[in-house]
Structures are given as structure tokens and as C-alpha cells.
Protein backbone atom coordinates (compact mmCIF):
# COMPACT_ATOMS: atom_id res chain seq x y z
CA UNK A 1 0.00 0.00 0.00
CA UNK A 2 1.20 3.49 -0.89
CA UNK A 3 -0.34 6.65 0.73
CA UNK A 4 -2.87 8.36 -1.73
CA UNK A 5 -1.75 12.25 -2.00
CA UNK A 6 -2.17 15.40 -3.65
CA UNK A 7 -5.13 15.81 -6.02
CA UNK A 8 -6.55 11.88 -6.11
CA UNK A 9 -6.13 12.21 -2.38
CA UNK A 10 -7.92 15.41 -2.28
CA UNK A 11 -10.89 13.92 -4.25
CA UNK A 12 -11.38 10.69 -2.49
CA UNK A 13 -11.44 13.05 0.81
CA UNK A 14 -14.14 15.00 -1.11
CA UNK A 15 -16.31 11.73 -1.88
CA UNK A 16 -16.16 10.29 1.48
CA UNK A 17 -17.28 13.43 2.87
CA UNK A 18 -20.44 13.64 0.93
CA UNK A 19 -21.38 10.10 1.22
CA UNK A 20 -20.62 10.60 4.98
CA UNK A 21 -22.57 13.94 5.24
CA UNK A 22 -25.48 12.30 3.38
CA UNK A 23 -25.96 10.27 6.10
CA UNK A 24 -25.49 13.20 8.73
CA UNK A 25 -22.29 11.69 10.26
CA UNK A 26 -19.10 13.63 11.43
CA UNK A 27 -16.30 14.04 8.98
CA UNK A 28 -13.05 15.41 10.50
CA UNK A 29 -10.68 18.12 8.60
CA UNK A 30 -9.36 20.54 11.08
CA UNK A 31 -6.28 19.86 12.49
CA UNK A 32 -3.26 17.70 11.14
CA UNK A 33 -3.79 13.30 11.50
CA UNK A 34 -7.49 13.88 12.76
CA UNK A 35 -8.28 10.57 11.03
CA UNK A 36 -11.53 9.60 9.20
CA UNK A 37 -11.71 5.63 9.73
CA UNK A 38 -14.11 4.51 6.92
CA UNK A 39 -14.73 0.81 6.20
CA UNK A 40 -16.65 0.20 2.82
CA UNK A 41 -18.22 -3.37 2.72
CA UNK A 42 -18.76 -4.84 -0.97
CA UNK A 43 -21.94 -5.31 -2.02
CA UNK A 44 -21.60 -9.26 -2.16
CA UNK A 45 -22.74 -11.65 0.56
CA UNK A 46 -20.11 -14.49 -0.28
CA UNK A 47 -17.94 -14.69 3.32
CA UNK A 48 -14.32 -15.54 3.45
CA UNK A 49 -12.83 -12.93 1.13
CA UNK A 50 -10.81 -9.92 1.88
CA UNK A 51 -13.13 -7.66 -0.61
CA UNK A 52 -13.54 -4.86 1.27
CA UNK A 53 -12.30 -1.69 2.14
CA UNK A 54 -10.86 0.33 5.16
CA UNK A 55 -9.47 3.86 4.73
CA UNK A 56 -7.54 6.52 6.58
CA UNK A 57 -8.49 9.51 5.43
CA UNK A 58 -6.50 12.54 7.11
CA UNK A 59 -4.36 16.43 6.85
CA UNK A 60 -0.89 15.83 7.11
CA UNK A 61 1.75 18.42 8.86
CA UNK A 62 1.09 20.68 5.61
CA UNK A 63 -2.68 20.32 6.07
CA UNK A 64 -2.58 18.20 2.98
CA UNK A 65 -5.04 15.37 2.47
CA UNK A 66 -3.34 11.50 2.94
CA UNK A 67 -5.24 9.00 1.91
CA UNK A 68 -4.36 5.17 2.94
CA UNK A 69 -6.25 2.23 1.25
CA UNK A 70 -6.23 -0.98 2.34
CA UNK A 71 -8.12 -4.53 1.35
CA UNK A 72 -9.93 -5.65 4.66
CA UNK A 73 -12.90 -7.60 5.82
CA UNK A 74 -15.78 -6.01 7.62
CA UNK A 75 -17.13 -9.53 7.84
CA UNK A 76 -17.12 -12.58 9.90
CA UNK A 77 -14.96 -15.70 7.97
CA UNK A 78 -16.06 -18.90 7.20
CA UNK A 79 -15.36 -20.77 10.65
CA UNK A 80 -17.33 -18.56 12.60
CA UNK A 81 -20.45 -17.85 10.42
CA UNK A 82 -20.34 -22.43 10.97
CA UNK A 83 -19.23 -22.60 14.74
CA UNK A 84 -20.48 -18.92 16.13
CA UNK A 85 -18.86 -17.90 19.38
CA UNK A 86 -22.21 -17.05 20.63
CA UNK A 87 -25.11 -19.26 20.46
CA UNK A 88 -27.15 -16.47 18.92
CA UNK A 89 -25.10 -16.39 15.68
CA UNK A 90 -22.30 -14.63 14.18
CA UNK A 91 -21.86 -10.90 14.42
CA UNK A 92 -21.85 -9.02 11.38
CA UNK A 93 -21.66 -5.32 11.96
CA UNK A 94 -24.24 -3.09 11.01
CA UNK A 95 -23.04 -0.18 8.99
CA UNK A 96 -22.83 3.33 10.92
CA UNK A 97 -21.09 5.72 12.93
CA UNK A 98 -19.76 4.57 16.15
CA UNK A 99 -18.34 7.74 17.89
CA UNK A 100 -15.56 7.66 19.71
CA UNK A 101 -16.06 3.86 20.67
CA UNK A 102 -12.68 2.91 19.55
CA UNK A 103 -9.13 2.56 21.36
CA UNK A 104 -5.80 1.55 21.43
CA UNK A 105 -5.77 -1.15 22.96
CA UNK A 106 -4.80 -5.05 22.54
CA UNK A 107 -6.81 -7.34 20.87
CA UNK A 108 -6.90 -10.88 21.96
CA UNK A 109 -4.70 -10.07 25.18
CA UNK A 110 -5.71 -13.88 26.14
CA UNK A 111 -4.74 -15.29 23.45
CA UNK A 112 -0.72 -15.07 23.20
CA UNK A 113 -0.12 -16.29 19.67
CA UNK A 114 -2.66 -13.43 17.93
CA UNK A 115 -2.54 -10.51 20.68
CA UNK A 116 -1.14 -7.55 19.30
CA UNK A 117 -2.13 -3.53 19.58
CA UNK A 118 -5.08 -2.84 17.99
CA UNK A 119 -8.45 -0.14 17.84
CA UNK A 120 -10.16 -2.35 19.95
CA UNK A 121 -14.25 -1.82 20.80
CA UNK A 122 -13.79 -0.45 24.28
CA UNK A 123 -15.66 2.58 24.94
CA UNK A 124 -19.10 2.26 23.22
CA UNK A 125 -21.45 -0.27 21.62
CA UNK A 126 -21.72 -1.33 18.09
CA UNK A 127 -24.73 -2.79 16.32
CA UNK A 128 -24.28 -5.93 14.87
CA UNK A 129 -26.71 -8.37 12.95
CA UNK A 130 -26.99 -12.07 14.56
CA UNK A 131 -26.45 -14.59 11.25
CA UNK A 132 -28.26 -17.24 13.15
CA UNK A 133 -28.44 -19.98 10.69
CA UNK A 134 -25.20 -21.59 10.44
CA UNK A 135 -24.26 -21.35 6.38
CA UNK A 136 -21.36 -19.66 4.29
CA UNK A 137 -24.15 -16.71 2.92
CA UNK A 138 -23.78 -13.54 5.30
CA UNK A 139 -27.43 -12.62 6.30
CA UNK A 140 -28.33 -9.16 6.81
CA UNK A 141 -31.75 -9.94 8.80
CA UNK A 142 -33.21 -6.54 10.36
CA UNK A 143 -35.06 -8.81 12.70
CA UNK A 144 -32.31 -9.91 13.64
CA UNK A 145 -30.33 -6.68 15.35
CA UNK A 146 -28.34 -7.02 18.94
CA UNK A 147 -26.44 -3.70 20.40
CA UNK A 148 -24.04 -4.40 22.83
CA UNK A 149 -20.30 -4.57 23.69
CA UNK A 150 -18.86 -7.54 21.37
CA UNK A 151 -15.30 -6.99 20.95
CA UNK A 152 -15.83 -5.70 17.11
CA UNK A 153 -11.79 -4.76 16.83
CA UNK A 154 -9.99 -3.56 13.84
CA UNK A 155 -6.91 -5.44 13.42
CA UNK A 156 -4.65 -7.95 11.02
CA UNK A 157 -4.61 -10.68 10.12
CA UNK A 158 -1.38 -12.41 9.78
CA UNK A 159 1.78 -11.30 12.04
CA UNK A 160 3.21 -10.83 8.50
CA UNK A 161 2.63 -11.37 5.25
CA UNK A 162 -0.78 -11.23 4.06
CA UNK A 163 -3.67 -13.81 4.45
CA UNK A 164 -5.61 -15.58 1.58
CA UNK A 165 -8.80 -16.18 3.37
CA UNK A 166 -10.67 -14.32 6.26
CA UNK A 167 -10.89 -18.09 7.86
CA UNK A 168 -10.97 -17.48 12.05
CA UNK A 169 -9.07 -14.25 11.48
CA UNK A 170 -12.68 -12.30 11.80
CA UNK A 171 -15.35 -13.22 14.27
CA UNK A 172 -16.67 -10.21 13.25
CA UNK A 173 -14.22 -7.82 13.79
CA UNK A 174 -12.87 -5.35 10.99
CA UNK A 175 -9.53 -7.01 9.55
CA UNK A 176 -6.69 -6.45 7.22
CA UNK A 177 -5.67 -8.29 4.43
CA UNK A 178 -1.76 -7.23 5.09
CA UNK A 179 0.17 -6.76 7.57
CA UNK A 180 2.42 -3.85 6.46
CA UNK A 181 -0.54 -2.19 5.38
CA UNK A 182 -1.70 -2.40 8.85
CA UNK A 183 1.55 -1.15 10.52
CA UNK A 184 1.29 1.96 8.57
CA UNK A 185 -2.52 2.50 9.26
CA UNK A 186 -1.52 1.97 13.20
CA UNK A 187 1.71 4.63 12.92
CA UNK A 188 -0.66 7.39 11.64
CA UNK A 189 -3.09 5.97 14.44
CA UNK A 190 -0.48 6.84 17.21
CA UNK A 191 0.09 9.45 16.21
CA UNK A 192 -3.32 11.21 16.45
CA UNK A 193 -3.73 9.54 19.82
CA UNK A 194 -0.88 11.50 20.56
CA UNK A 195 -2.52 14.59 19.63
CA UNK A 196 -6.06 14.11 19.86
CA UNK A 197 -6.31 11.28 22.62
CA UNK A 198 -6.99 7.58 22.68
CA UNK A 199 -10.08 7.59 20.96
CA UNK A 200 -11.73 6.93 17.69
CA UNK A 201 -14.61 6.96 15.60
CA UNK A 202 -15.11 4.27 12.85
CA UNK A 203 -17.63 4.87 9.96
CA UNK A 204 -19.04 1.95 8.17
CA UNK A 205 -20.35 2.30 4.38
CA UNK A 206 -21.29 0.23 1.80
CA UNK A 207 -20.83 0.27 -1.48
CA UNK A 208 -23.89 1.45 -2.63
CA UNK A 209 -23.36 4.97 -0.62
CA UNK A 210 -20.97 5.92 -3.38
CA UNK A 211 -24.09 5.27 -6.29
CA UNK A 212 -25.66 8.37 -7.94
């Protein structure tokens, strides 16, 4: 992954703004690394496939916009749409705002193998939608809606390298396809916490918020 600047930068800014504003949410431009985290989820319901989108959107030192853009999932993988961690069903995050319900923090501190520093879902609830029947198809049921505190982190996948297949990387949470990719996107996250405080916003979109 390269940073995005200058003009393309500039206009990708410009477009996530007005999706973002269409739907009344907060897009942040004063001040330099006062990062917009946007996840865009593809329009397909296959699971298991990094085909999605997370970007850092932000002013660098020269008040300049810096786009990074990264292949992620915002879905669960296969092995935990099959063997949920919750007898309710899989979580599958419901696209919105969640203000400031995001921290540095580690993910998986339990588990030593896969904990590393990560946003991690500690300061808010997320919506999620409960895939309750067990198949590879993700299921956006709006029967089917739970709010609470579920751990929904953003983090990699692999400690390096880059993964093929969500797999039991995502239970849910928000995940990168490659791990350099995600060092950089954590750098420029440090460094607004040092300026702006450990805590962040994530903004989930789909696809079809970019459609005329």
C-alpha cells in the first residue's frame, strides 16, 4: 500500500465526505492526523474474502489530504459464520457511525499467539446483525439486530505477510488483508492519539453509498 496524496487524495477526501454527510455523520478536517476511519463493505454476501475496504483519510503536517487504502474484511470468515462464538449467531456489523467507541488497545490479550495492539471496541457499543443460521451466505436480517459490547476490533490478520482467506481471522471484527498495510494504518493511528487522545470513531459504508 502506498499513501494516496495530492489531487486523487484530495478527491477521495471530497467523496467520502459527501457520502458521509449524506448520512449526517461527522467528517473530521481541522487539524493535522485527525483521522476519518471509513470501512466500505462490498456489495456481495459471499464470506471468506478480503473484498472490502478500510481507509484513513486525514491532513498531514502541511494540512494536505493523505489517503491510505487498504483490502480488509468487515465480515465474519467462514469458521465462525459455521461454529459462532455465541449461540445467537455470528456478528456481522451493522453499517454506521460509532463515535468515539474505539481505542488503542490489545486485541486478543488472552490469546498469546494473535494478541497484538489494535483499535479495539472499548468505549461504546456497536450494532451488529446475529447470522443465526449456520451457512457460508452472510445474512443481513433486520429482525435480527443485537447492540451491545462484542469486541468488534480492527486489526490484522497475519503477524506478517498477508492472508488468503478471512478463515478465524474475523469473528466479526474489521480485519486487514496485510500486515504492512496495517503497521502503517496503526503509525498514523499513534500518532493522532498523541494529539487528539486515545479515541476513535469508525464509519461503516457500503458500497452502494458511493451510487448516484
Amino acid at each position: 500500500m502506498s499513501i494516496i496524496k495530492g489531487l486523487h487524495a484530495k478527491l477521495i477526501a471530497e467523496n467520502v465526505k459527501s457520502a458521509m454527510q449524506r448520512r449526517e455523520y461527522s467528517f473530521f478536517e481541522s487539524g493535522a492526523f485527525n483521522v476519518n476511519i471509513v470501512g466500505i463493505r462490498a456489495s456481495s454476501s459471499t464470506s471468506n474474502l478480503f473484498d472490502d475496504t478500510i481507509l484513513l483519510i486525514y491532513r498531514n503536517r502541511k494540512k494536505e489530504w493523505e489517503v491510505m487504502s487498504s483490502l480488509a474484511t468487515t465480515d465474519p470468515g467462514e469458521k465462525y459464520l459455521l461454529e459462532p462464538l455465541n449461540k445467537e449467531g455470528a456478528v456481522i456489523l451493522v453499517p454506521d457511525q460509532y463515535t468515539g467507541t474505539y481505542r488503542i488497545d490489545i486485541h486478543a490479550r488472552n490469546n498469546s499467539k494473535f494478541s497484538h495492539e489494535a483499535l479495539c471496541q472499548r468505549a461504546g457499543k456497536v450494532k451488529v446483525w446475529r447470522d443465526k443460521n449456520r451457512d457460508i451466505i452472510l445474512d443481513h436480517d433486520e429482525d435480527n439486530v443485537d447492540s451491545g459490547s462484542f469486541g468488534v476490533n480492527i486489526h490484522r490478520a497475519k503477524s506478517s505477510g498477508e492472508a488468503d482467506y478471512v478463515g478465524a481471522y474475523s469473528a466479526g471484527c474489521q480485519v486487514f488483508k496485510n500486515s504492512t498495510d496495517y503497521k502503517l494504518f496503526m503509525d498514523v493511528v499513534r500518532r493522532s492519539s498523541a494529539i487528539y487522545g486515545n479515541s476513535f470513531t469508525y464509519t461503516l459504508l457500503e458500497e452502494k453509498d458511493f451510487e448516484d
